[in-house]
C-alpha atoms as a PDB file:
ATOM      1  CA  UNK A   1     -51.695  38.794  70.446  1.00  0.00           C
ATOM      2  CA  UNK A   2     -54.868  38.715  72.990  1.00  0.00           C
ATOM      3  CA  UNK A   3     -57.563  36.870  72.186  1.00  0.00           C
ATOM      4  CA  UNK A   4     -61.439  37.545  74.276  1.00  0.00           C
ATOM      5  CA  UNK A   5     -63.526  35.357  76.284  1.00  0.00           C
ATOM      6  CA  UNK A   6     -66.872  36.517  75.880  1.00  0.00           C
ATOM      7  CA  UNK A   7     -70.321  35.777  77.978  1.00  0.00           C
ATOM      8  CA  UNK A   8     -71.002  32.292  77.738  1.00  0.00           C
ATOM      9  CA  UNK A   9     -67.290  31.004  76.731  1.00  0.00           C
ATOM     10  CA  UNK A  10     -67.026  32.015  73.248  1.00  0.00           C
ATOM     11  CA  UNK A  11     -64.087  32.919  72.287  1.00  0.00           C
ATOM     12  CA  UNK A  12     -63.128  35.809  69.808  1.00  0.00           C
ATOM     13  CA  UNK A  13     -59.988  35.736  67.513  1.00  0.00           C
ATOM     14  CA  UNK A  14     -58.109  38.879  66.400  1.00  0.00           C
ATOM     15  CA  UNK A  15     -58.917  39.041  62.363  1.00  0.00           C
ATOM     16  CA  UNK A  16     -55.229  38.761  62.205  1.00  0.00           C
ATOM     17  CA  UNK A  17     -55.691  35.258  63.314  1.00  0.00           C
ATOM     18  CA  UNK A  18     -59.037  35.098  62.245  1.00  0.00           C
ATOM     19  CA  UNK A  19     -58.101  36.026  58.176  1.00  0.00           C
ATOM     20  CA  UNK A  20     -55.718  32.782  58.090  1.00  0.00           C
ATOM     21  CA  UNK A  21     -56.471  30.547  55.757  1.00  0.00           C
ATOM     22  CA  UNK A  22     -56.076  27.444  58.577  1.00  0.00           C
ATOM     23  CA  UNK A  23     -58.881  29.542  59.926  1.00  0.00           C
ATOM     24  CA  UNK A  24     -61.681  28.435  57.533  1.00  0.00           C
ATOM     25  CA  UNK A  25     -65.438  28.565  58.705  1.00  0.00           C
ATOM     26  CA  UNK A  26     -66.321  25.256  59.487  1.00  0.00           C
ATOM     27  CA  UNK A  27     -63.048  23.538  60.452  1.00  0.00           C
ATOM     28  CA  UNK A  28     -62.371  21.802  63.569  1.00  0.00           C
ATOM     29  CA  UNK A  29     -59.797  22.151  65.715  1.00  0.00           C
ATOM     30  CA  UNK A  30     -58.808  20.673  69.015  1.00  0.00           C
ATOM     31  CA  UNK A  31     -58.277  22.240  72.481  1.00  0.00           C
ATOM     32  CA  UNK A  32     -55.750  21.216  74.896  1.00  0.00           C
ATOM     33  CA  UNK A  33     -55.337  23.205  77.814  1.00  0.00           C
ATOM     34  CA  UNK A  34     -52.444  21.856  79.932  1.00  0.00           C
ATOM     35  CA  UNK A  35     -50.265  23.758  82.515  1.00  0.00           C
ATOM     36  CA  UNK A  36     -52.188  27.237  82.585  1.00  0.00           C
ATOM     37  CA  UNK A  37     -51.462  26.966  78.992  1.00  0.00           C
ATOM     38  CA  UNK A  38     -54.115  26.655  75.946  1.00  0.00           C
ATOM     39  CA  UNK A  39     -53.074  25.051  72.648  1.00  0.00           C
ATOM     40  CA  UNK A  40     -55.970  25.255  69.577  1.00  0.00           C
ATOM     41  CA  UNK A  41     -54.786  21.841  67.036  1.00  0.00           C
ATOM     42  CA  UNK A  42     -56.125  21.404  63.656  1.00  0.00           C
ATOM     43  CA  UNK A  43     -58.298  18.530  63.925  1.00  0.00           C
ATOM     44  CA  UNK A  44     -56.024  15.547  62.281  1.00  0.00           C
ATOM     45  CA  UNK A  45     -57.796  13.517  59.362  1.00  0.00           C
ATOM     46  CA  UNK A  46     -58.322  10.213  59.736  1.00  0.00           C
ATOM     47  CA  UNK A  47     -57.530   7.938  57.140  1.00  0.00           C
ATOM     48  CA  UNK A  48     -60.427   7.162  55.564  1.00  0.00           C
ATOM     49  CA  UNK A  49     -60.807  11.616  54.744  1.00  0.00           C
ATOM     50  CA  UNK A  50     -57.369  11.314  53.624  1.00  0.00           C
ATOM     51  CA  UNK A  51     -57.539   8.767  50.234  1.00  0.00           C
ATOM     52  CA  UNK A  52     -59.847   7.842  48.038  1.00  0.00           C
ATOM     53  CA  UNK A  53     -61.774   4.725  48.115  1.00  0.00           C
ATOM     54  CA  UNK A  54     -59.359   3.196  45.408  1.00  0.00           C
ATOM     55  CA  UNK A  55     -56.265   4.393  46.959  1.00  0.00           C
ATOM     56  CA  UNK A  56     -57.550   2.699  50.372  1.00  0.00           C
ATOM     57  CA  UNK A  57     -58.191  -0.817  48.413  1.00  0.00           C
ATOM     58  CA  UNK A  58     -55.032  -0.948  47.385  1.00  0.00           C
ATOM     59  CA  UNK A  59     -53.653  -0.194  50.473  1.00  0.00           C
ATOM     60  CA  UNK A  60     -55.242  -2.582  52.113  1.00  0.00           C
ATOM     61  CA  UNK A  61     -54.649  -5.286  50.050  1.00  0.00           C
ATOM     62  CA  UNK A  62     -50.584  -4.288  50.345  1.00  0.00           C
ATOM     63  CA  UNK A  63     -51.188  -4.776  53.722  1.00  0.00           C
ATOM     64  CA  UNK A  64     -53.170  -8.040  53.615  1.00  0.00           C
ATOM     65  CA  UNK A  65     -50.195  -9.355  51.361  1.00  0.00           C
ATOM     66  CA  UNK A  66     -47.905  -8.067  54.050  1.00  0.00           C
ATOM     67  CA  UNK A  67     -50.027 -10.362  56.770  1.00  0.00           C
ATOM     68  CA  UNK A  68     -49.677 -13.379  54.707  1.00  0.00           C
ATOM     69  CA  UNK A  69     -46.170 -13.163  54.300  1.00  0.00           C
ATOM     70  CA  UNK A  70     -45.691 -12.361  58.615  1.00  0.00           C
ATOM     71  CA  UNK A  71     -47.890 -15.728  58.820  1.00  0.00           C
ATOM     72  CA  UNK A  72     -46.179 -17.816  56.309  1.00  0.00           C
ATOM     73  CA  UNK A  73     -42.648 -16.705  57.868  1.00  0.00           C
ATOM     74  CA  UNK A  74     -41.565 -15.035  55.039  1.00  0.00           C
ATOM     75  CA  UNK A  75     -40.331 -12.421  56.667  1.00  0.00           C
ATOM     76  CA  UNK A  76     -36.415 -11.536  58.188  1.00  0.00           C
ATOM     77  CA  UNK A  77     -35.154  -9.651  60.934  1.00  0.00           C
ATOM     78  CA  UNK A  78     -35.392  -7.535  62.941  1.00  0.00           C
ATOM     79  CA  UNK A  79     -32.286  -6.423  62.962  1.00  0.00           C
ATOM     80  CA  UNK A  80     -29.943  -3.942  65.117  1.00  0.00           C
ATOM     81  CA  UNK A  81     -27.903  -2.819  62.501  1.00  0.00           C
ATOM     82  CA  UNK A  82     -26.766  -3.159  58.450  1.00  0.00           C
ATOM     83  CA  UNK A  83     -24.085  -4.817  59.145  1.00  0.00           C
ATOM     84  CA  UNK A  84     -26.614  -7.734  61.173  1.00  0.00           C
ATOM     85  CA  UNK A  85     -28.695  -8.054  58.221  1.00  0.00           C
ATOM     86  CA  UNK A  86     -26.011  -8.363  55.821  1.00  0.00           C
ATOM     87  CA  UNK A  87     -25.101 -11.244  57.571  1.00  0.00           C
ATOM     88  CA  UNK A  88     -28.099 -12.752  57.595  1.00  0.00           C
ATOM     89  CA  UNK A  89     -28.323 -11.977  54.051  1.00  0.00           C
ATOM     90  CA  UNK A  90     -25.502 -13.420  52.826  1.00  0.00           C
ATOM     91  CA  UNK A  91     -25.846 -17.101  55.515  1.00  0.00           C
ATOM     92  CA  UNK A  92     -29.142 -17.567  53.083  1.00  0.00           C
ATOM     93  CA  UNK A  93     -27.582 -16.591  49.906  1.00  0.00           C
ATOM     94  CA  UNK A  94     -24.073 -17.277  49.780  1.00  0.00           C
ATOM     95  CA  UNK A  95     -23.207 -17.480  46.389  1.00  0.00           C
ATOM     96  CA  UNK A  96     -24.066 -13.350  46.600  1.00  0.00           C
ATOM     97  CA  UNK A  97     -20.756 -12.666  48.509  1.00  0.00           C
ATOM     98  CA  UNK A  98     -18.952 -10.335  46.953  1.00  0.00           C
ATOM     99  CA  UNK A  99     -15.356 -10.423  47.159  1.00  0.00           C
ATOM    100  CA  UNK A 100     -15.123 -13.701  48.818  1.00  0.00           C
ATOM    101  CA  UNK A 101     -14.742 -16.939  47.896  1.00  0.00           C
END
């Protein structure tokens, strides 16, 4: 598919391109052009377009509770591997074991 480059740089799309409906009057896009090569993105939301103000507050607080436990320590891990954090797990909480005694 060609597209045109007309008198001062606008570009025309072919209505086959044009008709999409990712191709909606008003929507932004992004252009990269990178190796002789020229990519048009969809704009990406950010996150504030993408909830709604009460889906953000909760969010946020979930993540504020997630701080508070990272600063009081109670957190575990990281780990490499299940096997690691089953480990772990079951040093803390040994009367969990299964199949041992």
């Amino acid at each position: 598919m060609t597209i045109t480059i007309q008198k001062g740089g606008v570009i025309v799309l072919p209505p086959k391109i044009k008709n999409k409906p990712s191709f909606k009057a008003g929507k932004r896009f992004d252009v990269v052009f990178s190796g002789g090569i020229l990519n048009i993105v969809p704009e990406l939301p950010n996150a504030d377009d993408e909830y709604t103000p009460r889906q953000r507050r909760i969010i946020d607080a979930h993540l504020a509770e997630a701080e508070e436990d990272i600063k009081m320590g109670r957190v575990y891990g990281p780990y490499n591997n299940a096997k690691e954090m089953m480990k772990d797990f079951y040093r803390r909480h040994p009367k969990t074991r299964v199949g041992k005694k």
